[in-house]
Protein backbone atom coordinates (compact mmCIF):
# COMPACT_ATOMS: atom_id res chain seq x y z
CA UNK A 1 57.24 170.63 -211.03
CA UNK A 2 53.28 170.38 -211.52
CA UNK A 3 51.94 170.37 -214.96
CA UNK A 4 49.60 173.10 -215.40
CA UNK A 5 46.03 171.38 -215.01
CA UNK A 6 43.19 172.78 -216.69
CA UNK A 7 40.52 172.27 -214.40
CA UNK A 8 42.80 174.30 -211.75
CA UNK A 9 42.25 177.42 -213.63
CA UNK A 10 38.53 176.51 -213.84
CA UNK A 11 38.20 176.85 -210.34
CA UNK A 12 36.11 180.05 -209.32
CA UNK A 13 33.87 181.80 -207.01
CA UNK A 14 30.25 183.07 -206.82
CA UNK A 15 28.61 186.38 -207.03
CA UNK A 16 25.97 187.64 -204.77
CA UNK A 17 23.35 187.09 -207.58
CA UNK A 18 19.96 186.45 -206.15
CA UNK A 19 17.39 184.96 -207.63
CA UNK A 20 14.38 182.87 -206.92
CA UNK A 21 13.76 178.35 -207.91
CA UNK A 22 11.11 178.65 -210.64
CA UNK A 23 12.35 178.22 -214.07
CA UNK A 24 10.87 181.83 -215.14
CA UNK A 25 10.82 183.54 -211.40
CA UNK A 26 13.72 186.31 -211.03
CA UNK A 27 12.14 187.90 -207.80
CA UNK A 28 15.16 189.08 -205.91
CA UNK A 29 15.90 187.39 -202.55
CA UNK A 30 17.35 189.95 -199.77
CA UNK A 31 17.24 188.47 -196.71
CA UNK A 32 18.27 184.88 -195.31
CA UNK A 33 15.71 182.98 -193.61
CA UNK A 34 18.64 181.74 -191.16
CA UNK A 35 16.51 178.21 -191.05
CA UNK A 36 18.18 175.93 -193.17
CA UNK A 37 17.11 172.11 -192.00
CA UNK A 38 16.75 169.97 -194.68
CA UNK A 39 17.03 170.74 -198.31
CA UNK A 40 20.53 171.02 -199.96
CA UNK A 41 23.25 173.69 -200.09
CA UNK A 42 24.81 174.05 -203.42
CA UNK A 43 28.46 175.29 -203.63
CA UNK A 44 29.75 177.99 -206.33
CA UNK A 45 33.05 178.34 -206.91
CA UNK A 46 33.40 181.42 -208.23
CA UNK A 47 35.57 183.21 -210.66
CA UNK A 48 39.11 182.16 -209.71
CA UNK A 49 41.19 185.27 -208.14
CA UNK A 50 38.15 186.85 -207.30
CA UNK A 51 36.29 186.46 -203.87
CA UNK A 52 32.78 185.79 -205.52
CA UNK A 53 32.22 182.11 -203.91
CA UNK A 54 29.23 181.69 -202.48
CA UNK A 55 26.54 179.33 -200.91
CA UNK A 56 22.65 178.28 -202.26
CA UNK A 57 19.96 177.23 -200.24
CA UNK A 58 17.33 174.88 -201.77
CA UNK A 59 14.43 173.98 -199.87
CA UNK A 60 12.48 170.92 -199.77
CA UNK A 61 9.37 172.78 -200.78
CA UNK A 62 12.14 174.42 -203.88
CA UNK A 63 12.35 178.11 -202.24
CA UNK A 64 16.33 179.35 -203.60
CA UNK A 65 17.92 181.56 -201.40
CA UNK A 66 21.57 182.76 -202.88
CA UNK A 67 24.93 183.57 -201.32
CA UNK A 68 23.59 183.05 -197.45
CA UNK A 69 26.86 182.78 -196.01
CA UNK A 70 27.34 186.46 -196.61
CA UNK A 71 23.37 187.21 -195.87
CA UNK A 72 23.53 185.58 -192.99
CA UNK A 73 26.75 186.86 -191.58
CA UNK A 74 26.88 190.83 -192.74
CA UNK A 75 30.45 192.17 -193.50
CA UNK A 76 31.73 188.55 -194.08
CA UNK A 77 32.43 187.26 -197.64
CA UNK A 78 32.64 182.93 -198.70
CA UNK A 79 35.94 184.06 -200.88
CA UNK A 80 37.89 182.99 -203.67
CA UNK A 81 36.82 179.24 -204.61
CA UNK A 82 34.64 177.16 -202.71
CA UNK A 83 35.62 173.88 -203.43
CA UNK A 84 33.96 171.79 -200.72
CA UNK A 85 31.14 171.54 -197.65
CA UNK A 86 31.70 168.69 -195.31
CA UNK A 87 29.40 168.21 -192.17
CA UNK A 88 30.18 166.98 -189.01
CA UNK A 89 27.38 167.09 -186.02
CA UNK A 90 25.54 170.22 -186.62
CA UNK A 91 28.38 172.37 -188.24
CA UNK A 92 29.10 172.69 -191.54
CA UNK A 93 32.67 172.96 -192.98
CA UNK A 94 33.22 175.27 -196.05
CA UNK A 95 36.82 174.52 -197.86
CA UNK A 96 37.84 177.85 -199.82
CA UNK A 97 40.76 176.55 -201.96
CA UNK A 98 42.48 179.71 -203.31
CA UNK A 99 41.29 181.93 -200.04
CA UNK A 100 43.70 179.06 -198.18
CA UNK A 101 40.50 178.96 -195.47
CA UNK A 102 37.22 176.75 -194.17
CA UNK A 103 34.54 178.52 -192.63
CA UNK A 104 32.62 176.65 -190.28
CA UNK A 105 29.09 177.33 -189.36
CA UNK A 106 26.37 176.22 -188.20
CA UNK A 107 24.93 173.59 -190.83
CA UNK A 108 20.88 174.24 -189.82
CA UNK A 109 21.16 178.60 -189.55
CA UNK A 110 24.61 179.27 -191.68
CA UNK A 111 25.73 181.24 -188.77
CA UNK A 112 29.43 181.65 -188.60
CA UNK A 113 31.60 179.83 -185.71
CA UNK A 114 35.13 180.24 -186.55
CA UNK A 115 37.27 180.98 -189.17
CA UNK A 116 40.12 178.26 -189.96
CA UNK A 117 43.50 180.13 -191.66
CA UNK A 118 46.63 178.45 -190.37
CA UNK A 119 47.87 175.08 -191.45
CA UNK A 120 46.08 175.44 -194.86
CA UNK A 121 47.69 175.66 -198.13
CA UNK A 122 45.28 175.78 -201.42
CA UNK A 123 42.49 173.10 -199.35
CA UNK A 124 40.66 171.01 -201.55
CA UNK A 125 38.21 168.41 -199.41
CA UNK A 126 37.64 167.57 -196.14
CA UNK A 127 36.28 164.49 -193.85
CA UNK A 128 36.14 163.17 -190.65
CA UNK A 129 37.30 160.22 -188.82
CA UNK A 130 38.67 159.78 -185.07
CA UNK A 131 37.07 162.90 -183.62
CA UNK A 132 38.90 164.99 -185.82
CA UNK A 133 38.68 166.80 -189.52
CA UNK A 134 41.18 165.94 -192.13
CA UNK A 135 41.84 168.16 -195.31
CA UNK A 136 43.88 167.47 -198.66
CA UNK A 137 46.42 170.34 -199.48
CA UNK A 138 48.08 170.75 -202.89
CA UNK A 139 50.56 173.12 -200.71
CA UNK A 140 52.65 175.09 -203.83
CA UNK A 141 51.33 173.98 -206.77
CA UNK A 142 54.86 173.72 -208.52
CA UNK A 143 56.36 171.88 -205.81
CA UNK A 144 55.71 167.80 -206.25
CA UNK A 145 56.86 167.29 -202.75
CA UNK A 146 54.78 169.26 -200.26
CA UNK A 147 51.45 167.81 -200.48
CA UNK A 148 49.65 167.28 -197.00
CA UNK A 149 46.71 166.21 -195.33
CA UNK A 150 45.66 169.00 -191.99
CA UNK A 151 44.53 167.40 -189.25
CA UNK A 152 41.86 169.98 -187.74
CA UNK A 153 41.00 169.54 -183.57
CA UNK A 154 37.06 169.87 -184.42
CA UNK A 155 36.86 171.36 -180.41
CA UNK A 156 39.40 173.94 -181.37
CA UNK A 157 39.01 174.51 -185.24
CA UNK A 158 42.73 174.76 -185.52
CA UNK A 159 45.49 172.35 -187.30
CA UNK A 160 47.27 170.59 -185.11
CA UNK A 161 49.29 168.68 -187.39
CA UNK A 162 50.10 167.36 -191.00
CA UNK A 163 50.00 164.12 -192.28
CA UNK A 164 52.61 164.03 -195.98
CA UNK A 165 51.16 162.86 -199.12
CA UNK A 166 52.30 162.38 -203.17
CA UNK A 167 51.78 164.78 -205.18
CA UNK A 168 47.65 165.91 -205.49
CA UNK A 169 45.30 165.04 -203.15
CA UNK A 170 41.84 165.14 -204.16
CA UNK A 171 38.67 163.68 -202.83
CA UNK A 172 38.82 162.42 -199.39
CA UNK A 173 35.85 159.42 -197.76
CA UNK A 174 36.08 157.99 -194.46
CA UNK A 175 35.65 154.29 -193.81
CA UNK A 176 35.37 152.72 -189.97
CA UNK A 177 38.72 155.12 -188.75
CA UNK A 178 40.34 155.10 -192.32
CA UNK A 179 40.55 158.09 -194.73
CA UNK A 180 40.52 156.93 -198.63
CA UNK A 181 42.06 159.70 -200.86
CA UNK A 182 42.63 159.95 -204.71
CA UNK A 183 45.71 161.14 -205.66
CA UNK A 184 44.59 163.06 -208.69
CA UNK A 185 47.93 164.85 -209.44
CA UNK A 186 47.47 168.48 -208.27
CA UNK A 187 49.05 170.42 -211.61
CA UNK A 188 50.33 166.83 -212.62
CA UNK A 189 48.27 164.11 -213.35
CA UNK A 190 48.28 160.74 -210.80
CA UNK A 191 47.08 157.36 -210.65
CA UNK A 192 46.55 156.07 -207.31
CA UNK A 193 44.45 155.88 -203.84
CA UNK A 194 46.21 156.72 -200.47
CA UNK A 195 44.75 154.82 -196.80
CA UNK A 196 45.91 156.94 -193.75
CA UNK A 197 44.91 155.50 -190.59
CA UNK A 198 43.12 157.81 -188.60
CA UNK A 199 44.32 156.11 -185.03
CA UNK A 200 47.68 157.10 -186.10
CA UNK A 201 47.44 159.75 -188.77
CA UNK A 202 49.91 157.78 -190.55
CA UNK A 203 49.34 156.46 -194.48
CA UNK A 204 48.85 152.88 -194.50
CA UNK A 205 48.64 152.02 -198.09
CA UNK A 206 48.91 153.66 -201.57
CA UNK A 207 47.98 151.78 -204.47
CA UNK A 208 47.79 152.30 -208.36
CA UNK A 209 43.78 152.47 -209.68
CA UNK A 210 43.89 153.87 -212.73
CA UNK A 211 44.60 157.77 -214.13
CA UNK A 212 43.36 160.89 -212.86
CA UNK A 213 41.14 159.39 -210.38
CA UNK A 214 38.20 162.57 -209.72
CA UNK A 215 35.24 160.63 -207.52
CA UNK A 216 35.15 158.49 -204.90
CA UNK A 217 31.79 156.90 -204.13
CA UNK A 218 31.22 154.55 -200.69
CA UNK A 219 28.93 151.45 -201.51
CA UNK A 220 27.65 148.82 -199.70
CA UNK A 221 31.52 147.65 -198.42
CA UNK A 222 33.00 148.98 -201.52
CA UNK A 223 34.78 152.37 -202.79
CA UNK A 224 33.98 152.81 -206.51
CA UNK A 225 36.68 155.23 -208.14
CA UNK A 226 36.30 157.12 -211.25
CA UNK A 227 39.62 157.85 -213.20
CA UNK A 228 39.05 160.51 -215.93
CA UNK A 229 42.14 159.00 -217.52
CA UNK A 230 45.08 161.42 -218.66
CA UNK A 231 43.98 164.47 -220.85
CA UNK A 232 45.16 165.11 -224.49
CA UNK A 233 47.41 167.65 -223.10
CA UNK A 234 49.51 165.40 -220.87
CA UNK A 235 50.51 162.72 -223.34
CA UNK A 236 50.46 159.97 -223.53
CA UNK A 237 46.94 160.19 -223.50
CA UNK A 238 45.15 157.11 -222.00
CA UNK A 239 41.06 156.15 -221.63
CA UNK A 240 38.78 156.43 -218.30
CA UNK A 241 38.02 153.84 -215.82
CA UNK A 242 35.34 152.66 -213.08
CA UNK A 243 37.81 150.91 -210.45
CA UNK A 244 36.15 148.90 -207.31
CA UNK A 245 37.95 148.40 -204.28
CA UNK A 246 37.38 146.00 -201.37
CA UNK A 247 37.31 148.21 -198.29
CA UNK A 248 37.97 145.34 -196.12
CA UNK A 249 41.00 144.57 -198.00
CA UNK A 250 41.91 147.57 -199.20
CA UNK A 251 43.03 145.44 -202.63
CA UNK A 252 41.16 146.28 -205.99
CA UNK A 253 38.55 143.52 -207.27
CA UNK A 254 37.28 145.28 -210.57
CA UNK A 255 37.85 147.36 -213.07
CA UNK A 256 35.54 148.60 -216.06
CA UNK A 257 37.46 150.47 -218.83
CA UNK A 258 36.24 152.83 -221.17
CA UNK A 259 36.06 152.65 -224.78
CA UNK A 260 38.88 153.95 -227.12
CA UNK A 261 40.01 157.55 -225.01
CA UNK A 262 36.63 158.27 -223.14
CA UNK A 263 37.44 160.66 -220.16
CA UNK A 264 34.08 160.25 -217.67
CA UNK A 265 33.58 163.57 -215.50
CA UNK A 266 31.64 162.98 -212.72
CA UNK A 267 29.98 159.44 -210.73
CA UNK A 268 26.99 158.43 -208.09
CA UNK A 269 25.43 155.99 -206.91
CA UNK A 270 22.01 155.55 -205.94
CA UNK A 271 19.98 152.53 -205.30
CA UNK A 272 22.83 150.14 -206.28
CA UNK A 273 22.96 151.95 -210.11
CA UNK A 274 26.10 154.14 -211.37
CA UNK A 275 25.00 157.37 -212.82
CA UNK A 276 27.96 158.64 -214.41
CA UNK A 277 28.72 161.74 -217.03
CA UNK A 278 30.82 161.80 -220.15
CA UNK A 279 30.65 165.58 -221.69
CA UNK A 280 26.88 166.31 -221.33
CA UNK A 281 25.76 162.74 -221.17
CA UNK A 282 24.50 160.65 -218.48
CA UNK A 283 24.64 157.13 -218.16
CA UNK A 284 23.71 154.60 -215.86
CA UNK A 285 24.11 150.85 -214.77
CA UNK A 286 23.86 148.52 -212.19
CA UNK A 287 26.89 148.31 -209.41
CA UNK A 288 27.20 144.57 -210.86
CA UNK A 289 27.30 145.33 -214.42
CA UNK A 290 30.61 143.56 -216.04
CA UNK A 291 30.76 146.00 -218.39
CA UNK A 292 29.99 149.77 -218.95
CA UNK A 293 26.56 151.21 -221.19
CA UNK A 294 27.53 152.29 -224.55
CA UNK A 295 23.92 154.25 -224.83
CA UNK A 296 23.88 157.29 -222.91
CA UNK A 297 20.48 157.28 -220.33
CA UNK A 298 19.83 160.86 -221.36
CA UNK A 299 21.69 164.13 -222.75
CA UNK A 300 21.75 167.65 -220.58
CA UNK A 301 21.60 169.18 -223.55
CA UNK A 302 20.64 172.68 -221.41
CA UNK A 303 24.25 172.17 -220.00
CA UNK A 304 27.35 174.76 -221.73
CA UNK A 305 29.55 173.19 -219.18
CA UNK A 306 28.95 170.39 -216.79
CA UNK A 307 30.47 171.16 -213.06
CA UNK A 308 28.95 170.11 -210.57
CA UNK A 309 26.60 166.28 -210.63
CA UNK A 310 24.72 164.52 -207.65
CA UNK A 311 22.08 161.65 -207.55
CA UNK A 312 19.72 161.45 -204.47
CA UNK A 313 16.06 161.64 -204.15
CA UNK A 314 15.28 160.19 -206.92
CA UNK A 315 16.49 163.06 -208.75
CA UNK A 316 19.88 164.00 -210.81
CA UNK A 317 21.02 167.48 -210.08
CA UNK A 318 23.74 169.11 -212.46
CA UNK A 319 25.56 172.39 -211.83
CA UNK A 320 26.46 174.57 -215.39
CA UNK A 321 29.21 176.87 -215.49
CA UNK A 322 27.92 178.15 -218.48
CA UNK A 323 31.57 180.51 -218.76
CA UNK A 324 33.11 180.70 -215.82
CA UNK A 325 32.50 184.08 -215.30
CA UNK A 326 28.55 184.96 -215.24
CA UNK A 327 25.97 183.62 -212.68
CA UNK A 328 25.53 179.40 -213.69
CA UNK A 329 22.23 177.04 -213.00
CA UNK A 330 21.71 174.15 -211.38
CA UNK A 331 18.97 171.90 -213.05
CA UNK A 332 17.08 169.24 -211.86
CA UNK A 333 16.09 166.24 -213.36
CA UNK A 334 13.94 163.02 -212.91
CA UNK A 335 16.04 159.75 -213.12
CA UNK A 336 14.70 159.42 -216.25
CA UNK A 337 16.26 162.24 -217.87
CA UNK A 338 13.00 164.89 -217.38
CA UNK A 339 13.88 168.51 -216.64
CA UNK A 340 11.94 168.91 -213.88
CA UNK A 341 13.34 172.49 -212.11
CA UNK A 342 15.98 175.29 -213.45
CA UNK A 343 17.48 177.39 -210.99
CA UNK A 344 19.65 180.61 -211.63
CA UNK A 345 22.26 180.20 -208.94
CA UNK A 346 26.29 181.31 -208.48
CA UNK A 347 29.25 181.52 -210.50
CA UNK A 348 30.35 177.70 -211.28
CA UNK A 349 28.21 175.63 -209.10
CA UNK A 350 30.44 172.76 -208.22
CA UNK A 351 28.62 170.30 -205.62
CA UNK A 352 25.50 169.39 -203.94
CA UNK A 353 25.55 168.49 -200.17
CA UNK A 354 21.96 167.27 -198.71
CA UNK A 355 21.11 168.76 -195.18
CA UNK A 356 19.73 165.58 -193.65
């Protein structure tokens, strides 16, 4: 059975709270502009069991617009967690976790296409190898043994088939025809990285890399992997680490552990530097580094809760969930650490995804 995993019953939805970019504008938005090229969508979960998940617009001149998928397409509603956008030509693909759906639209006017229903069991992330889509599935959270990864006919937008997994699959990144996916543990906690081989939608590899791995980040030839290490809660407890793996190989090559029982959130890369969080703290280093920054790069100290974290632009953007339950903000900042923008966005904004 799954252990009960905290940031499970994080997971939550957005409200159609509109507001406008500037860090004291509150002008109400009430229309979409249905022209959405460029810029960057950010994703809000929601309150979990509620369908309050919703979609932001930021321009590249900073105009907000809130909750667009339902603007945009009257009567229909994001639902209850958005955990994920993945794009693919000009759609977009939205992963609902607990509304066991993806809506895909079009990624440049939000309009709706299709609605994807069967074949999904609590989604969590989605990519794309082979011509077709490929989404993790924690399939009954108390049951260790039906895990899956849908295979989704991109022509059709329906399932065609399941490929088996261990227990938790998490974050999902495609590498020339092969699908790389962290085996975070679902309600349990796990330790290692699963290949499938999109030519045969068969798994190819699994491998240990270290606890509770949350982000996978593609570099130059390499997949960095950032293990949160296991939680207080799920003795034995055990410390974070920064795992690289040889994509040509598919074998690990380095790993950078954390001090004593540090448990990183979030990781980036940008420009051949990590950017990585720990609680509100940021860090950085170089891709090369031997050995991991014991001096944060800055504090968010804005941040009540940390959810969401992106590098790109030469800007760091963090999502706050400030409760879980009111409207959060998404703050920009320079790479320095300089609050640059403060925008009043969805319930638990939980990702970033660049338009371009």
């Amino acid at each position: 059975m799954k252990k009960f995993n905290r940031l499970f019953l994080a997971v939550i939805v957005s409200s159609a709270f509109f507001a406008s970019c500037s860090n004291d504008d509150d002008n109400n938005q009430e229309e979409a502009s249905g022209n959405y090229k460029g810029g960057l969508f950010i994703l809000n979960e929601g309150k979990f069991e509620t369908p309050n998940g919703s979609v932001s617009y930021l321009s590249d001149n900073l105009t907000l617009e809130n909750n667009i998928f339902s603007l945009v397409n009257p009567g229909k509603v994001t639902g209850d967690t958005a955990q994920n956008i993945g794009f693919q030509g000009d759609n977009a693909y939205v992963v609902v976790n607990a509304s066991n759906k993806i809506e895909v639209v079009n990624r440049y006017t939000f309009k709706s296409i299709a609605t994807i229903t069967t074949g999904l069991k609590y989604p969590r992330y989605i990519a794309f190898a082979n011509g077709k889509g490929y989404v993790t599935n924690w399939g009954d959270p108390y049951n260790a043994a039906d895990d899956y990864v849908a295979v989704i006919d991109l022509a059709s937008n329906t399932v065609t088939s399941s490929i088996p997994v261990i227990e938790g699959p998490e974050k999902i990144v495609e590498n020339n025809g092969k699908l790389y996916i962290a085996q975070k543990g679902g309600y349990g906690q796990g330790n290692s990285l699963t290949v499938i081989n999109a030519a045969t939608n068969t798994v190819a590899a699994n491998f240990a890399v270290g606890d509770v791995p949350t982000s996978l980040v593609k570099d130059n030839g390499a997949l960095y992997i950032l293990c949160a290490g296991r939680p207080s809660y799920a003795a034995p407890e055990t410390a974070g680490k920064l795992v690289k793996v040889d994509l040509s190989t598919n074998t690990v090559t380095a790993t950078l552990n954390f001090a004593d029982l540090t448990h990183p959130g979030f990781l980036d890369i940008n420009d051949s530097k990590f950017y990585y969080t720990v609680g509100n703290n940021i860090y950085t280093a170089a891709t090369s580094a031997a050995s991991l920054p014991t001096t944060p790069l800055f504090k968010a100290s804005e941040v009540k809760i940390l959810y969401g974290f992106a590098v790109k632009n030469n800007n760091i953007y963090i999502g706050d969930a400030v409760n879980y339950t009111d409207p959060g903000y998404a703050y920009i900042y320079s790479l320095t650490g300089t609050l640059s923008k403060t925008l009043n966005v969805g319930v638990s904004p939980n990702g970033f995804y660049f338009n371009n």
